[in-house]
PDB file of N, CA and C in Angstrom:
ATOM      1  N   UNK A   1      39.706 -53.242  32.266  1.00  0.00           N
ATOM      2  CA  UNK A   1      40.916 -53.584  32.990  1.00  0.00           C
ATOM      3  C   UNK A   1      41.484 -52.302  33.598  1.00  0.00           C
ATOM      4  N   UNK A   2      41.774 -52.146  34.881  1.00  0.00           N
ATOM      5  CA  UNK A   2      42.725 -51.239  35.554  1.00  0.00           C
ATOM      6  C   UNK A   2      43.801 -51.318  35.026  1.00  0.00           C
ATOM      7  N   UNK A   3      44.440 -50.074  34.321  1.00  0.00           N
ATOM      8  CA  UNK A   3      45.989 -50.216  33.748  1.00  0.00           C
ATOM      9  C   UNK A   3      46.368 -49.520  34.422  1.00  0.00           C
ATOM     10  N   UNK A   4      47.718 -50.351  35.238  1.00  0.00           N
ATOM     11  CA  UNK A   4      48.603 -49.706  35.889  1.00  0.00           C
ATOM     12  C   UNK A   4      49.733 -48.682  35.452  1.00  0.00           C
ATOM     13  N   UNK A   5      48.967 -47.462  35.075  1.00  0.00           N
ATOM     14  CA  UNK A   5      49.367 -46.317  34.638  1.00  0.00           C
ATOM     15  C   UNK A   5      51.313 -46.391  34.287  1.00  0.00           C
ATOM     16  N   UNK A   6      51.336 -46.292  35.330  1.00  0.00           N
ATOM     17  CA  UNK A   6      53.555 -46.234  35.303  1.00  0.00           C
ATOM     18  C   UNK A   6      54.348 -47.160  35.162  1.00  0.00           C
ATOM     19  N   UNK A   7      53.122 -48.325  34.913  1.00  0.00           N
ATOM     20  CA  UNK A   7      54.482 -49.837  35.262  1.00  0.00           C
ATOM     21  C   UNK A   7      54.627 -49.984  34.144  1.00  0.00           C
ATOM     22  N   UNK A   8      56.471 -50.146  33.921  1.00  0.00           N
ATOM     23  CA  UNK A   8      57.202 -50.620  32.669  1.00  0.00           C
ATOM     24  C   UNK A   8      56.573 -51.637  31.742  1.00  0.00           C
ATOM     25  N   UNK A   9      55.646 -52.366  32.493  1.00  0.00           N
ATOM     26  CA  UNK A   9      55.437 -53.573  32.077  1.00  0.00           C
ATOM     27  C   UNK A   9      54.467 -53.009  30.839  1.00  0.00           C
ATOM     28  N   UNK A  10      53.403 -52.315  31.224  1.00  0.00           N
ATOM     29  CA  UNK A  10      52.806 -51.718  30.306  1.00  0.00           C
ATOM     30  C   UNK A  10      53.157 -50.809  29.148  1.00  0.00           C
ATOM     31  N   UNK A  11      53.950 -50.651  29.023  1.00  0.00           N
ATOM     32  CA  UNK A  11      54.929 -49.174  28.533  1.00  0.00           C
ATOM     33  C   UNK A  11      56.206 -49.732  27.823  1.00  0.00           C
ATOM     34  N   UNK A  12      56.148 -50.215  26.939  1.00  0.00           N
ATOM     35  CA  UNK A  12      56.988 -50.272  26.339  1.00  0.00           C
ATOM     36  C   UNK A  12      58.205 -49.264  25.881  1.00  0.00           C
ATOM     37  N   UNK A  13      58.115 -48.445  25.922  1.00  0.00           N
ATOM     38  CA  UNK A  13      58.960 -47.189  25.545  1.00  0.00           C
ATOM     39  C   UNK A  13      60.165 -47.141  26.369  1.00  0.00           C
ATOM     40  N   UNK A  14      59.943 -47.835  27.727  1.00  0.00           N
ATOM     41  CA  UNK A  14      60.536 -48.093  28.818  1.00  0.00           C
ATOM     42  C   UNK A  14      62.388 -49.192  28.246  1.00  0.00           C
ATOM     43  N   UNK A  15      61.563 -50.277  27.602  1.00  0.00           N
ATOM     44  CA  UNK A  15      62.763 -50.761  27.333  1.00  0.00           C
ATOM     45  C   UNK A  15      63.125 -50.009  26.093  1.00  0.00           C
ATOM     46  N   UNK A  16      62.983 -49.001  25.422  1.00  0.00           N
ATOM     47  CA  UNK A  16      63.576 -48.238  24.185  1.00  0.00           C
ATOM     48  C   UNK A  16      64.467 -47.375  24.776  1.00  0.00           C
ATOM     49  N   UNK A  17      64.070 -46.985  26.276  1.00  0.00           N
ATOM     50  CA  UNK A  17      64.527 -45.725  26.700  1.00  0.00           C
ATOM     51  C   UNK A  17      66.150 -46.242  27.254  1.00  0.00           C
ATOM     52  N   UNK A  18      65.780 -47.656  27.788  1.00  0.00           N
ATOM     53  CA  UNK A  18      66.983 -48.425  28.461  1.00  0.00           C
ATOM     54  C   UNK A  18      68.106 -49.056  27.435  1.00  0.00           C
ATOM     55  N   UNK A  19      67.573 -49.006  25.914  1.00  0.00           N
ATOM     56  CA  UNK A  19      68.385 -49.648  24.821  1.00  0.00           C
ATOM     57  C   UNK A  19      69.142 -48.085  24.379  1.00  0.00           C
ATOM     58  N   UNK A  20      68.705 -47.157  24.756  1.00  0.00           N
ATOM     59  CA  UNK A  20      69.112 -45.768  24.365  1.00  0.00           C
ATOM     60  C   UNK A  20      70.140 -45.700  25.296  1.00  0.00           C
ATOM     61  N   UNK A  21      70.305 -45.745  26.643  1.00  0.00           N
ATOM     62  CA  UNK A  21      71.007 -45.205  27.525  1.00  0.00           C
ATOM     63  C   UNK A  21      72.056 -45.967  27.390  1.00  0.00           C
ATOM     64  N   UNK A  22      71.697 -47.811  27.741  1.00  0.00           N
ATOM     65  CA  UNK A  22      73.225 -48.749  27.413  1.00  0.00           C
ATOM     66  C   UNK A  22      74.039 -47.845  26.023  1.00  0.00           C
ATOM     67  N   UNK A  23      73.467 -47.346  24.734  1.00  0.00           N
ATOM     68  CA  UNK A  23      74.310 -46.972  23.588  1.00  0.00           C
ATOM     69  C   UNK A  23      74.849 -46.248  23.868  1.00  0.00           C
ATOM     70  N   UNK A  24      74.177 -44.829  24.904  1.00  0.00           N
ATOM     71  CA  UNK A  24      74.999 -43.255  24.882  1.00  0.00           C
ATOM     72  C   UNK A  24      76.122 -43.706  25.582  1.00  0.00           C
ATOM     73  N   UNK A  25      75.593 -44.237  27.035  1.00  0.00           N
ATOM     74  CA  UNK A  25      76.823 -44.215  28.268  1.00  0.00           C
ATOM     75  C   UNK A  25      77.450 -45.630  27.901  1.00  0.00           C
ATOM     76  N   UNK A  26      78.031 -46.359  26.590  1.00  0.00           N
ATOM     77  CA  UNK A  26      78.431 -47.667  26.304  1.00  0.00           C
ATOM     78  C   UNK A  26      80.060 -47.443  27.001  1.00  0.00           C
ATOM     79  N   UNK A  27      79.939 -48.601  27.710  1.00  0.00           N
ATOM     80  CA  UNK A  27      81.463 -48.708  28.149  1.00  0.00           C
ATOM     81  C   UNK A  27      82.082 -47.473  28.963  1.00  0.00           C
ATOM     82  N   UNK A  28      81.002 -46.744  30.176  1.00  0.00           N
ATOM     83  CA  UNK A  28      81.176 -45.518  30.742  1.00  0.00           C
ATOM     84  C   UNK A  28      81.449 -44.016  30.403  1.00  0.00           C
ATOM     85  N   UNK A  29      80.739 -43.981  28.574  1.00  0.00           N
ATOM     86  CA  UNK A  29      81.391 -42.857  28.044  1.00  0.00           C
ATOM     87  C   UNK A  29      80.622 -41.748  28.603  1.00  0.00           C
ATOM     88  N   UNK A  30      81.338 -40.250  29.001  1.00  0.00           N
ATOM     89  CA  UNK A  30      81.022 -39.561  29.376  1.00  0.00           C
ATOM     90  C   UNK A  30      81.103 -38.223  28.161  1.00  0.00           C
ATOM     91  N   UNK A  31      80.020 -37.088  28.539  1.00  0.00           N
ATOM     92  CA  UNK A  31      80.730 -36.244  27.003  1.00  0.00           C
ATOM     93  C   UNK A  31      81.014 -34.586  27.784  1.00  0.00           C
ATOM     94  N   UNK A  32      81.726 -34.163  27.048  1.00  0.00           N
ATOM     95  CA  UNK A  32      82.196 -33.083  27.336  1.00  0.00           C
ATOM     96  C   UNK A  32      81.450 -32.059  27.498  1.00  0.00           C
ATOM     97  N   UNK A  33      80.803 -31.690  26.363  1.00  0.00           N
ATOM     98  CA  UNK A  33      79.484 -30.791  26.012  1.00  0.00           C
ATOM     99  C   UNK A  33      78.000 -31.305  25.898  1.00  0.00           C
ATOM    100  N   UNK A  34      77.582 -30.307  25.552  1.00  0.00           N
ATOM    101  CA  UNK A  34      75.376 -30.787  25.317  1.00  0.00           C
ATOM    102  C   UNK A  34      75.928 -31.312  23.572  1.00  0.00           C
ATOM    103  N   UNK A  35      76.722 -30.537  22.907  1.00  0.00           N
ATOM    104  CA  UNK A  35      76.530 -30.948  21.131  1.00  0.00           C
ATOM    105  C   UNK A  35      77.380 -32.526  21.378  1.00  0.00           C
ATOM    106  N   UNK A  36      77.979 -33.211  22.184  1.00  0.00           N
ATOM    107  CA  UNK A  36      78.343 -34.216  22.087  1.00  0.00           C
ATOM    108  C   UNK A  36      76.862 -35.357  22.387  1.00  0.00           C
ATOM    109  N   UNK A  37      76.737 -34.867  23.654  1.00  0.00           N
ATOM    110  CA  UNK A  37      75.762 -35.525  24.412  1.00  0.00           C
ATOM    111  C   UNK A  37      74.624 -35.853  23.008  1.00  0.00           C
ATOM    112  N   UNK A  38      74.251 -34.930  22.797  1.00  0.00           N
ATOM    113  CA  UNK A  38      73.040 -34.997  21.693  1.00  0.00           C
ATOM    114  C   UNK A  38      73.406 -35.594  20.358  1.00  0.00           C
ATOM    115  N   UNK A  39      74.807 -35.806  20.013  1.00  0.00           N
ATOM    116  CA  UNK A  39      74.739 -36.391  18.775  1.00  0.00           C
ATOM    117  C   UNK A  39      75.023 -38.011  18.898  1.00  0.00           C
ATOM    118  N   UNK A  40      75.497 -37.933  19.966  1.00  0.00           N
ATOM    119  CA  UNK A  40      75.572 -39.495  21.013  1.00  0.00           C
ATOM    120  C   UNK A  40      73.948 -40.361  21.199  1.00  0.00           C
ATOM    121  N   UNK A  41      72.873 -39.153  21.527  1.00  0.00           N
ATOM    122  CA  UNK A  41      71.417 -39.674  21.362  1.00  0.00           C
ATOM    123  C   UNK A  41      71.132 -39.930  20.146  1.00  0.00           C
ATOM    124  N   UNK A  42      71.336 -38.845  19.205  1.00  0.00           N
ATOM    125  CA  UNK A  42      70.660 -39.226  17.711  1.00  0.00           C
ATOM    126  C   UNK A  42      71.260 -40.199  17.045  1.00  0.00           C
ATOM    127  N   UNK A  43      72.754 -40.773  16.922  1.00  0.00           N
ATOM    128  CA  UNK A  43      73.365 -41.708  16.414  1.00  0.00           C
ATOM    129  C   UNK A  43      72.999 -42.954  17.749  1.00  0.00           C
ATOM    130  N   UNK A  44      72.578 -42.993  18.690  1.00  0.00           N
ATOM    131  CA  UNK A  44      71.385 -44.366  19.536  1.00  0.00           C
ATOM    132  C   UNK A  44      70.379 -44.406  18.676  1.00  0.00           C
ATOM    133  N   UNK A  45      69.454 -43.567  18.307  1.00  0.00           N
ATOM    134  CA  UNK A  45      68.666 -43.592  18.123  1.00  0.00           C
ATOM    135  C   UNK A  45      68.165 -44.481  16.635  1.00  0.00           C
ATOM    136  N   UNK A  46      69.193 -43.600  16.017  1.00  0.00           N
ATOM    137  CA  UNK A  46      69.213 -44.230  14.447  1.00  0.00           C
ATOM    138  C   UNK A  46      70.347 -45.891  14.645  1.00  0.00           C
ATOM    139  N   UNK A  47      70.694 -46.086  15.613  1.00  0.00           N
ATOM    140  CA  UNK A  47      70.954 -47.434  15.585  1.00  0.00           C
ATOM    141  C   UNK A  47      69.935 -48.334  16.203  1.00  0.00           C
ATOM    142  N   UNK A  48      69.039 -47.967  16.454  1.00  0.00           N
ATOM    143  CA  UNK A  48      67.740 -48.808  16.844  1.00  0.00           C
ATOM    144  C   UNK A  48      66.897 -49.550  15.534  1.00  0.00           C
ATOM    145  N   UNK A  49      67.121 -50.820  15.855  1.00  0.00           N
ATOM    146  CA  UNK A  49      66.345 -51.818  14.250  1.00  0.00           C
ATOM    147  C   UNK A  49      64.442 -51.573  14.495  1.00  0.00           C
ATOM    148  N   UNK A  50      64.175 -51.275  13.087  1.00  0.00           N
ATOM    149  CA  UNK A  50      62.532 -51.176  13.578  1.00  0.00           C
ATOM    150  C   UNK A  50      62.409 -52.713  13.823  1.00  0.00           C
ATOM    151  N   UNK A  51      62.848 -53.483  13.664  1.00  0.00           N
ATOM    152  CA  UNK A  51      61.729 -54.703  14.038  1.00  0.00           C
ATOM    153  C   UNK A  51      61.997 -54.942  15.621  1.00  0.00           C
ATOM    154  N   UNK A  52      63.651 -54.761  15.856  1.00  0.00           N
ATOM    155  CA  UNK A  52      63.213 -54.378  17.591  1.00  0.00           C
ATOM    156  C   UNK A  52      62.005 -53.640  18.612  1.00  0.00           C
ATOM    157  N   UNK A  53      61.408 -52.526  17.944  1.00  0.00           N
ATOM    158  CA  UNK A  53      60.500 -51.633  17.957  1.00  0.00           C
ATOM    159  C   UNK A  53      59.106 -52.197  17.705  1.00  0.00           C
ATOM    160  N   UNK A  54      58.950 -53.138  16.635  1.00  0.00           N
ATOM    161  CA  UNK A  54      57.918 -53.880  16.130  1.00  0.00           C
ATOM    162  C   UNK A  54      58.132 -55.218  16.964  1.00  0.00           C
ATOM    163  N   UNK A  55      58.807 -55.347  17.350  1.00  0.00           N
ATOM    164  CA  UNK A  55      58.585 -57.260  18.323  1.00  0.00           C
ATOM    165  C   UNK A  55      58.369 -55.759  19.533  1.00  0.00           C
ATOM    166  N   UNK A  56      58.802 -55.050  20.167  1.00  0.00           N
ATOM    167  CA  UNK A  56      57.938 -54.694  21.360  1.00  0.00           C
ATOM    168  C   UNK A  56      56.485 -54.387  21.355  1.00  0.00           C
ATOM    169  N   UNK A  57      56.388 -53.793  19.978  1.00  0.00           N
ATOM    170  CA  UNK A  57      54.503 -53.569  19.941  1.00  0.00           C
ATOM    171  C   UNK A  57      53.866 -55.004  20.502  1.00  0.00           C
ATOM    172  N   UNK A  58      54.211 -56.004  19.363  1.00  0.00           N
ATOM    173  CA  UNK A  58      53.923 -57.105  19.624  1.00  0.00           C
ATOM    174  C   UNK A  58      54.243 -58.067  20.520  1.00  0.00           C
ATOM    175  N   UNK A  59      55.015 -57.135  21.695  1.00  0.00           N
ATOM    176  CA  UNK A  59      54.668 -57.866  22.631  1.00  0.00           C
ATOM    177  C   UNK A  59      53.617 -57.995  23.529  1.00  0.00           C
ATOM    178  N   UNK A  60      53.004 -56.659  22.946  1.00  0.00           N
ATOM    179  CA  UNK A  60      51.932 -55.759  24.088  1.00  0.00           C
ATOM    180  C   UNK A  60      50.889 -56.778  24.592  1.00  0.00           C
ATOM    181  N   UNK A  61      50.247 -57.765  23.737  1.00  0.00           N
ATOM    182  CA  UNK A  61      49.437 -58.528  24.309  1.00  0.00           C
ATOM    183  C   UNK A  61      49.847 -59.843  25.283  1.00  0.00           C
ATOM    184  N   UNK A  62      50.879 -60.379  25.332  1.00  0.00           N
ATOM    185  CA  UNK A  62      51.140 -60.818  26.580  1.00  0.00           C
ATOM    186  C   UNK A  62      51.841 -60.620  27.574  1.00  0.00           C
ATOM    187  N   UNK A  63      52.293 -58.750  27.739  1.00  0.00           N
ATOM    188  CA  UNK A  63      52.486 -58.085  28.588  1.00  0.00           C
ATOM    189  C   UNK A  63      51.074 -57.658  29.393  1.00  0.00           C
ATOM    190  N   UNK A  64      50.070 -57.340  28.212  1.00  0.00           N
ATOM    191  CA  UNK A  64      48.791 -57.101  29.850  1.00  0.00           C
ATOM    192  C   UNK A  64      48.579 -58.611  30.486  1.00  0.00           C
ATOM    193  N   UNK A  65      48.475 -59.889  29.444  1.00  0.00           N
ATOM    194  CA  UNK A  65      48.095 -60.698  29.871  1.00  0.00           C
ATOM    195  C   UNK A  65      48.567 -61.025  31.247  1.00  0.00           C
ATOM    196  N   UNK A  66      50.393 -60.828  31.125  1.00  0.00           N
ATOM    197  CA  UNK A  66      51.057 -61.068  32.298  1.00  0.00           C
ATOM    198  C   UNK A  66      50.578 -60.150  33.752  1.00  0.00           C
ATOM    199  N   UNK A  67      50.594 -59.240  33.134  1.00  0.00           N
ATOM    200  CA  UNK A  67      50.179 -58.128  34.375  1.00  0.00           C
ATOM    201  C   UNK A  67      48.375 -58.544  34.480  1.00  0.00           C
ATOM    202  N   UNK A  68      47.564 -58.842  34.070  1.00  0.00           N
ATOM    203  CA  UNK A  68      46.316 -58.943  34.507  1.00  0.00           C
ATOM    204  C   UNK A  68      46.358 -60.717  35.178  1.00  0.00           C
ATOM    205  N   UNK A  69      47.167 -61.434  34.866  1.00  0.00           N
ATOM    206  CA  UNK A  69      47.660 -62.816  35.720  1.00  0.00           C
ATOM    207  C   UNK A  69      48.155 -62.256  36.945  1.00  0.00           C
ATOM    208  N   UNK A  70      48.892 -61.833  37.506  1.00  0.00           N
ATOM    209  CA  UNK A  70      50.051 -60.996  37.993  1.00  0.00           C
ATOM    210  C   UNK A  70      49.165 -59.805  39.082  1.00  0.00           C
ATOM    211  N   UNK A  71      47.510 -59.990  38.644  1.00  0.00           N
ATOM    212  CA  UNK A  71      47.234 -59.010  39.175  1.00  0.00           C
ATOM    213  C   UNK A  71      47.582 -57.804  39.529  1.00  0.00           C
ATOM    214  N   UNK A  72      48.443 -57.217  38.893  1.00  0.00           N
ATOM    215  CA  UNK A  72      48.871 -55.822  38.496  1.00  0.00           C
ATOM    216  C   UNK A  72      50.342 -55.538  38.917  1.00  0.00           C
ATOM    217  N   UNK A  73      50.883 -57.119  39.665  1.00  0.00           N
ATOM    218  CA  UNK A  73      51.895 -56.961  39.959  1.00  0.00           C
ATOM    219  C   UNK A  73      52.972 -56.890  39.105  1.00  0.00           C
ATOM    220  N   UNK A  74      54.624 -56.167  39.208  1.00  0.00           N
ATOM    221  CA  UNK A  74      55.003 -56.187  38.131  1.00  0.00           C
ATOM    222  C   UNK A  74      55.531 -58.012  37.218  1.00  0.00           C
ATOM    223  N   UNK A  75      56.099 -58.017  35.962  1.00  0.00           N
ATOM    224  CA  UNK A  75      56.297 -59.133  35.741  1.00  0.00           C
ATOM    225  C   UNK A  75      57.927 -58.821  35.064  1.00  0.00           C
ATOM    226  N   UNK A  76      57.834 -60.299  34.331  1.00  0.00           N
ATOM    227  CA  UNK A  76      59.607 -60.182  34.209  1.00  0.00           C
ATOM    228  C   UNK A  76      59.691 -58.948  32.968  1.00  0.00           C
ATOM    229  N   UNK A  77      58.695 -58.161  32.376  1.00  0.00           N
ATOM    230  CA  UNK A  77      58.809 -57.793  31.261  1.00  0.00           C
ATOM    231  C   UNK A  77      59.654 -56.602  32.060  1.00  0.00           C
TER     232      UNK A  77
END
């Protein structure tokens, strides 16, 4: 199978990265400093549930499916 290297669809990490950003910037917060900014990531981070993390692994197989249906186009993932 041709894997379309960059598409989200394939890449799960993609929606981890987007569940990270809604937490830091929640409700337009902005931070003053880098030691804010960064403790704003690590407290996202550690609010992330592993089984959120584990239903994306497992989504992986009917994410190629979709994209090899889809012919490489992207899908709703």
């Amino acid at each position: 199978m041709v894997w379309p290297a960059r598409s989200p669809d394939c890449n799960p990490i993609e929606n981890v990265w987007s569940a990270m950003v809604s937490r830091v910037y929640a409700h337009g917060r902005q931070y003053d400093n880098v030691d804010q900014l960064e403790a704003a990531i690590f407290a996202a981070w550690d609010s992330i549930e592993q089984e959120y993390l584990l239903q994306l692994l497992k989504s992986m197989p009917r994410r190629c499916l979709a994209v090899i249906k889809g012919k490489g186009a992207l899908t709703k993932y």
